[in-house]
PDB file of N, CA and C in Angstrom:
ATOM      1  N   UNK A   1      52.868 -14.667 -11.601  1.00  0.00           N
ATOM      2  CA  UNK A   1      52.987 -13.287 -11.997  1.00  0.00           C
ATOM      3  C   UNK A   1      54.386 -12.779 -11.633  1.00  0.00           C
ATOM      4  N   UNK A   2      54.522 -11.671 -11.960  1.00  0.00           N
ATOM      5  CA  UNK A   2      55.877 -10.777 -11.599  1.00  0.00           C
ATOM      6  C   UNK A   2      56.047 -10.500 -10.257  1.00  0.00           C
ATOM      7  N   UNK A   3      57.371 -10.924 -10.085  1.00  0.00           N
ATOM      8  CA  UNK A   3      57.303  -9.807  -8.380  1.00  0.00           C
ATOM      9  C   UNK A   3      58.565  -9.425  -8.253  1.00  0.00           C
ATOM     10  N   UNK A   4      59.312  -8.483  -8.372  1.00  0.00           N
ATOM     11  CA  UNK A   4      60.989  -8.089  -8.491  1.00  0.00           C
ATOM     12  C   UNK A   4      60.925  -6.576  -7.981  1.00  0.00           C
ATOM     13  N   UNK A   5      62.621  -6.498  -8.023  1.00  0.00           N
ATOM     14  CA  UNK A   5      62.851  -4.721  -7.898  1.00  0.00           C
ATOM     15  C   UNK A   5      64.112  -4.950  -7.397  1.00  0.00           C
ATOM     16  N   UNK A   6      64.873  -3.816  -7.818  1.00  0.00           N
ATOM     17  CA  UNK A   6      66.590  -3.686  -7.434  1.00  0.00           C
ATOM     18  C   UNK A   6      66.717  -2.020  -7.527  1.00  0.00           C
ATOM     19  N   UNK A   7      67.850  -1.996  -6.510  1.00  0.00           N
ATOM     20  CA  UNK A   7      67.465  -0.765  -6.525  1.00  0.00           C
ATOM     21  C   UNK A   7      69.388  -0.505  -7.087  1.00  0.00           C
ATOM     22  N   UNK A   8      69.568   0.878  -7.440  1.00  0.00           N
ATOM     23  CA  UNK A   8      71.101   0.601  -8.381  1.00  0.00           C
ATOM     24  C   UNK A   8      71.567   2.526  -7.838  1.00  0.00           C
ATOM     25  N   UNK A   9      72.976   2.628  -8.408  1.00  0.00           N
ATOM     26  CA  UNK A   9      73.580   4.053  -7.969  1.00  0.00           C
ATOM     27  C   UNK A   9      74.728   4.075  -8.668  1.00  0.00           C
ATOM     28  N   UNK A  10      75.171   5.479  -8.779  1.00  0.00           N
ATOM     29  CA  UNK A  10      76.175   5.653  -9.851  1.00  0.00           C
ATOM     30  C   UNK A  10      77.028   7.180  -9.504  1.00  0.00           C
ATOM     31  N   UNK A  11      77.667   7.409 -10.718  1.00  0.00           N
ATOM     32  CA  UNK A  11      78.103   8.673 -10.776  1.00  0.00           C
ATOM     33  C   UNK A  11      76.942   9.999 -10.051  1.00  0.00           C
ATOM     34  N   UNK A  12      77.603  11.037  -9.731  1.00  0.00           N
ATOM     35  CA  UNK A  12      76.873  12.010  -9.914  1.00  0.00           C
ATOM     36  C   UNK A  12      75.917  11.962  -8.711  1.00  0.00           C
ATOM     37  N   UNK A  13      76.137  11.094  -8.322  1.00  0.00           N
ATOM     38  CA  UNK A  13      75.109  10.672  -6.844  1.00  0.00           C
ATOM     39  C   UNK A  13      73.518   9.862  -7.393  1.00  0.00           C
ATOM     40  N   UNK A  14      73.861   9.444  -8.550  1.00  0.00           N
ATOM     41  CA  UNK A  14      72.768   8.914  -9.315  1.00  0.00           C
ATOM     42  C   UNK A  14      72.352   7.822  -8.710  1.00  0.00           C
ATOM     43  N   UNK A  15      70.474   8.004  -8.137  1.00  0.00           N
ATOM     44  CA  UNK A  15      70.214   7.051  -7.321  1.00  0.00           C
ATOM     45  C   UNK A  15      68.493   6.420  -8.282  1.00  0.00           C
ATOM     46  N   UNK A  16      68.932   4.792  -8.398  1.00  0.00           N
ATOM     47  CA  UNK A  16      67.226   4.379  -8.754  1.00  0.00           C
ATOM     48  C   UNK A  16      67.127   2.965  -7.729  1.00  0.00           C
ATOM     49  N   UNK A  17      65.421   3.574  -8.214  1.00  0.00           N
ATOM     50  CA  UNK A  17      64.785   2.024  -7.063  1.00  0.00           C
ATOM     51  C   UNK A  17      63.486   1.574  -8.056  1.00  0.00           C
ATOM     52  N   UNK A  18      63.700   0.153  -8.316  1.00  0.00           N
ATOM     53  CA  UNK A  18      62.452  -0.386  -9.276  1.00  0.00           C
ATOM     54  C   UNK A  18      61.597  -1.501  -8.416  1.00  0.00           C
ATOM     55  N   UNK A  19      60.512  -1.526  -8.892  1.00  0.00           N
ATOM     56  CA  UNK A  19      59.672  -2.524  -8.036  1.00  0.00           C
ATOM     57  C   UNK A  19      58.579  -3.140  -8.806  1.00  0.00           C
ATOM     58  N   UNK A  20      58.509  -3.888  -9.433  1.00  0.00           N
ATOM     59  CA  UNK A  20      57.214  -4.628  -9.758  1.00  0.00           C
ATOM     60  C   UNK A  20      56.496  -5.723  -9.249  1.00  0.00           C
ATOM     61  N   UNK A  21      55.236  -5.735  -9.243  1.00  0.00           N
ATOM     62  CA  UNK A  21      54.487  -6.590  -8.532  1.00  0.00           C
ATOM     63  C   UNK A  21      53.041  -7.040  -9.054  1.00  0.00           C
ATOM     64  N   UNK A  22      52.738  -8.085  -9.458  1.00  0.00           N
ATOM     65  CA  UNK A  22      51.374  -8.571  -9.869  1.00  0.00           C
ATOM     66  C   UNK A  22      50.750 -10.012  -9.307  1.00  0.00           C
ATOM     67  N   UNK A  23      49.722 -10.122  -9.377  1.00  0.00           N
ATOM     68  CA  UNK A  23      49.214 -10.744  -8.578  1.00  0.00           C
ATOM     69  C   UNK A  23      47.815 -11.593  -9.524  1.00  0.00           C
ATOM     70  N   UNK A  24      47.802 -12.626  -9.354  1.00  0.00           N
ATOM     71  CA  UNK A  24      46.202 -12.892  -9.874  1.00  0.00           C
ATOM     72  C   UNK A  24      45.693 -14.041  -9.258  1.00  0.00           C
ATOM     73  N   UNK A  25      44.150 -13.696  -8.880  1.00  0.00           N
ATOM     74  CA  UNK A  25      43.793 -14.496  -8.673  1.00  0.00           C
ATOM     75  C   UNK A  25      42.236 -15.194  -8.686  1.00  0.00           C
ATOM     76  N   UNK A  26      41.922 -16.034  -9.386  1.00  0.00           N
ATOM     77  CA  UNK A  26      40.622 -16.178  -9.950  1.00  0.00           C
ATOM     78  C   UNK A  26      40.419 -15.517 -10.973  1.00  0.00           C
ATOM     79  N   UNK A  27      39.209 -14.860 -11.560  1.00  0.00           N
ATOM     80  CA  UNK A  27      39.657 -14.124 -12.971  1.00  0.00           C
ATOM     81  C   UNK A  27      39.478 -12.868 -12.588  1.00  0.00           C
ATOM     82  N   UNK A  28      40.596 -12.469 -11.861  1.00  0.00           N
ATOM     83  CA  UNK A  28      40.967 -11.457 -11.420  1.00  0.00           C
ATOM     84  C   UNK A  28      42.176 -10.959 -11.282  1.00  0.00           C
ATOM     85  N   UNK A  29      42.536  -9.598 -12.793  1.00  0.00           N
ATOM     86  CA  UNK A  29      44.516  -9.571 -11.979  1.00  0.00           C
ATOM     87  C   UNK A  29      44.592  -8.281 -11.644  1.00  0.00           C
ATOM     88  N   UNK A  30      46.203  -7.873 -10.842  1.00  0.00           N
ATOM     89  CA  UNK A  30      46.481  -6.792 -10.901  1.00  0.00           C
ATOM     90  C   UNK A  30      47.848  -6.887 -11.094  1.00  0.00           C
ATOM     91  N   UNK A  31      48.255  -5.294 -11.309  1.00  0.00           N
ATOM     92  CA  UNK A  31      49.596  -5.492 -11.598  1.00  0.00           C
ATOM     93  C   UNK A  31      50.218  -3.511 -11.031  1.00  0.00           C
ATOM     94  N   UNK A  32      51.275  -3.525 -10.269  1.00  0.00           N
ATOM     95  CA  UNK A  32      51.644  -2.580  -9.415  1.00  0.00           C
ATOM     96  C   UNK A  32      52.995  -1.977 -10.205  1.00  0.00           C
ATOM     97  N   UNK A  33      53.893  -1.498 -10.591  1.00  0.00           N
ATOM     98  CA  UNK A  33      54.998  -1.140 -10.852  1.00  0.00           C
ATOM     99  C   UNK A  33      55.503   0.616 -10.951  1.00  0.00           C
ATOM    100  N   UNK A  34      56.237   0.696 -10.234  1.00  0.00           N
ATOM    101  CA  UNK A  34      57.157   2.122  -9.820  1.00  0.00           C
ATOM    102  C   UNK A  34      58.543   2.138 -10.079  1.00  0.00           C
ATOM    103  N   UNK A  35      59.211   3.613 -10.372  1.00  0.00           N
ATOM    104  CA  UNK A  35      60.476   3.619 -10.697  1.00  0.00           C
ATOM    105  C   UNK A  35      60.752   5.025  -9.964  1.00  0.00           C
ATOM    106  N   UNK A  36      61.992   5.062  -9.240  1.00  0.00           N
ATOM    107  CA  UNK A  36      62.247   6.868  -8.629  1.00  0.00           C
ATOM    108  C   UNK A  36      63.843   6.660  -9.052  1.00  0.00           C
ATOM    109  N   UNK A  37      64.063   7.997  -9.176  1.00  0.00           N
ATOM    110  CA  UNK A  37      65.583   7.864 -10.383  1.00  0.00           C
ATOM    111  C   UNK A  37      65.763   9.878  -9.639  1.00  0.00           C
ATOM    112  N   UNK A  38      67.101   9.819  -9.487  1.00  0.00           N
ATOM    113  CA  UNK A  38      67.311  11.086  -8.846  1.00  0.00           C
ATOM    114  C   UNK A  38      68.729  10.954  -8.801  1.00  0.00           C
ATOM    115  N   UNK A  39      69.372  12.100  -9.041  1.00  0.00           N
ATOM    116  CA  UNK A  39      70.840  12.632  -9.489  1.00  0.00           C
ATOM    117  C   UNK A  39      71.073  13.946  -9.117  1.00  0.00           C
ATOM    118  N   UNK A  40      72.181  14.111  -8.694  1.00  0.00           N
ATOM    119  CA  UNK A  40      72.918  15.302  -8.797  1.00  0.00           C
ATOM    120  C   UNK A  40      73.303  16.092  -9.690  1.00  0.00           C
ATOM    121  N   UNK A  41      73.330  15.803 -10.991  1.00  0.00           N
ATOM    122  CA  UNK A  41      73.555  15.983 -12.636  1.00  0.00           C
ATOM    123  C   UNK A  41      75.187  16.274 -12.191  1.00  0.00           C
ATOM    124  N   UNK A  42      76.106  16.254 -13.925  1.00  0.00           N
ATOM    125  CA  UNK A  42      76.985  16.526 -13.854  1.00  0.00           C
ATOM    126  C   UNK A  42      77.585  18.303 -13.629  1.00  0.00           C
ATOM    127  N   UNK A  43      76.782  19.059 -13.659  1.00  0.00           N
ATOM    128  CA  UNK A  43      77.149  20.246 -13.455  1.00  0.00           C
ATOM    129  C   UNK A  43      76.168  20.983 -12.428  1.00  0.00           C
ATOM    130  N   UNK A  44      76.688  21.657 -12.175  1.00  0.00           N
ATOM    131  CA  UNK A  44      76.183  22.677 -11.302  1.00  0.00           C
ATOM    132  C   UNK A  44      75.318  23.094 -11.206  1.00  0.00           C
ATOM    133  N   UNK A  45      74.171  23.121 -10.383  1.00  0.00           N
ATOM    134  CA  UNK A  45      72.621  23.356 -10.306  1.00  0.00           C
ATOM    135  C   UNK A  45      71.968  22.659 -11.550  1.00  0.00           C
ATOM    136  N   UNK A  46      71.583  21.340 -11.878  1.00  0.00           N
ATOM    137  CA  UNK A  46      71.450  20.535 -12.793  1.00  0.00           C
ATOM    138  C   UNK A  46      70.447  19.080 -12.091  1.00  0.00           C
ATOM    139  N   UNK A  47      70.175  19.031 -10.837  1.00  0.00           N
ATOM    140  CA  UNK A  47      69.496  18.151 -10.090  1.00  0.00           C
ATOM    141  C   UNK A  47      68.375  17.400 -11.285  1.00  0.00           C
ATOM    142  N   UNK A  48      68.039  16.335 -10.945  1.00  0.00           N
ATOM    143  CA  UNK A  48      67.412  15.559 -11.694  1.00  0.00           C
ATOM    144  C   UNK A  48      66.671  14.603 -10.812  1.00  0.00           C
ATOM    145  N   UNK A  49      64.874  14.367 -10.852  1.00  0.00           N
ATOM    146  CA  UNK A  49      64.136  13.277 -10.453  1.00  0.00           C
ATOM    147  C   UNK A  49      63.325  13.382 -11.148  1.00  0.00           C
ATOM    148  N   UNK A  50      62.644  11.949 -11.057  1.00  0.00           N
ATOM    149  CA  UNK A  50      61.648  11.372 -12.001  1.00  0.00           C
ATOM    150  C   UNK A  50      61.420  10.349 -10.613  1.00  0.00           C
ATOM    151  N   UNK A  51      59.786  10.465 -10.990  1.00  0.00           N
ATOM    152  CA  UNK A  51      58.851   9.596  -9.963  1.00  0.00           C
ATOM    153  C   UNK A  51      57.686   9.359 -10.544  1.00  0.00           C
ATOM    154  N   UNK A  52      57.604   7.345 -10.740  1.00  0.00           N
ATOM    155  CA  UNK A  52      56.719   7.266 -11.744  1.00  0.00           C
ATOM    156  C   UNK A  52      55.825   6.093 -11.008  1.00  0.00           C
ATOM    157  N   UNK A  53      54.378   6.058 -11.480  1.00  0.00           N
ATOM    158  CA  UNK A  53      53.667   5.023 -10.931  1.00  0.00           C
ATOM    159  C   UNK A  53      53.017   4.568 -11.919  1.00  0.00           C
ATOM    160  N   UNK A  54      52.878   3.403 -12.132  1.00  0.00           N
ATOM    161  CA  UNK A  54      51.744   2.367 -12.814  1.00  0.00           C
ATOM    162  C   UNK A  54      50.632   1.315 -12.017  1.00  0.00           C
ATOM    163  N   UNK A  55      49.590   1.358 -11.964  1.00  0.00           N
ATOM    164  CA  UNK A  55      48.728   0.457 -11.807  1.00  0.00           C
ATOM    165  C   UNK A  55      47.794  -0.093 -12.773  1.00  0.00           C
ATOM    166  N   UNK A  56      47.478  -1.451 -12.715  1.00  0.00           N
ATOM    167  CA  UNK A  56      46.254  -1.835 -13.285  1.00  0.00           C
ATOM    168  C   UNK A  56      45.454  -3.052 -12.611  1.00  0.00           C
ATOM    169  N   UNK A  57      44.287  -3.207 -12.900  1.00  0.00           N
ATOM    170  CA  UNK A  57      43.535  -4.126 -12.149  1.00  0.00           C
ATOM    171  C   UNK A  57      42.164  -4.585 -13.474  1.00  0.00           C
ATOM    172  N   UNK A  58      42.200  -5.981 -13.502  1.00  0.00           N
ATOM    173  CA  UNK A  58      41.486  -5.869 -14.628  1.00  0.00           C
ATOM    174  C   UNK A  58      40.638  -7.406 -14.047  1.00  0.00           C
ATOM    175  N   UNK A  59      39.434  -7.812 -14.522  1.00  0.00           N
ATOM    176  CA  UNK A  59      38.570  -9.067 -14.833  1.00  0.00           C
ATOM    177  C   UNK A  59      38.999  -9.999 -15.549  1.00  0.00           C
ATOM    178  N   UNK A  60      39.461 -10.688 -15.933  1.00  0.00           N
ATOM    179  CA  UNK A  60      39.751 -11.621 -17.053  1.00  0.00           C
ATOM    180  C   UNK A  60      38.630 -12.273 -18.092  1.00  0.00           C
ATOM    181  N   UNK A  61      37.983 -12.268 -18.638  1.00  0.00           N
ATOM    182  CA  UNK A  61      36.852 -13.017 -19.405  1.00  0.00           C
ATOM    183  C   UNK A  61      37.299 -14.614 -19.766  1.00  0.00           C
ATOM    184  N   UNK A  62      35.706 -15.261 -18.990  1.00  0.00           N
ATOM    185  CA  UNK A  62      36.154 -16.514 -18.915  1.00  0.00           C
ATOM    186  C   UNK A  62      35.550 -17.262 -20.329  1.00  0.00           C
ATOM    187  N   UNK A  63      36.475 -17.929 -20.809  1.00  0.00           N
ATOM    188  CA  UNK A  63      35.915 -18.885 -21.999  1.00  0.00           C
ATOM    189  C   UNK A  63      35.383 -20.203 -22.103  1.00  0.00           C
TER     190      UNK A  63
END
């Protein structure tokens, strides 16, 4: 499965952090992934975040 994340920065004080993560095991998966992203914007009183979550968890059907 997936398992990563980097986190990155820029202009403007522009800050992100990514993370994914999944897992399976037996017929059983899951899967975790988040993103937070936040800036100073380019002008004046203009601030910017975003804060996001995903989960899933599922059975697999066996054939």
């Amino acid at each position: 499965m997936k398992n990563e994340g980097d986190l990155a920065g820029g202009s403007f004080s522009q800050r992100n952090a990514r993370i994914e993560y999944g897992e399976q095991a037996g017929p059983y998966a899951a899967y975790l992934a988040g993103n937070y992203y936040a800036s100073d914007g380019w002008r004046q009183f203009s601030p910017d975040t975003l804060r996001q979550l995903y989960a899933a968890a599922v059975a697999l059907a066996r054939s």
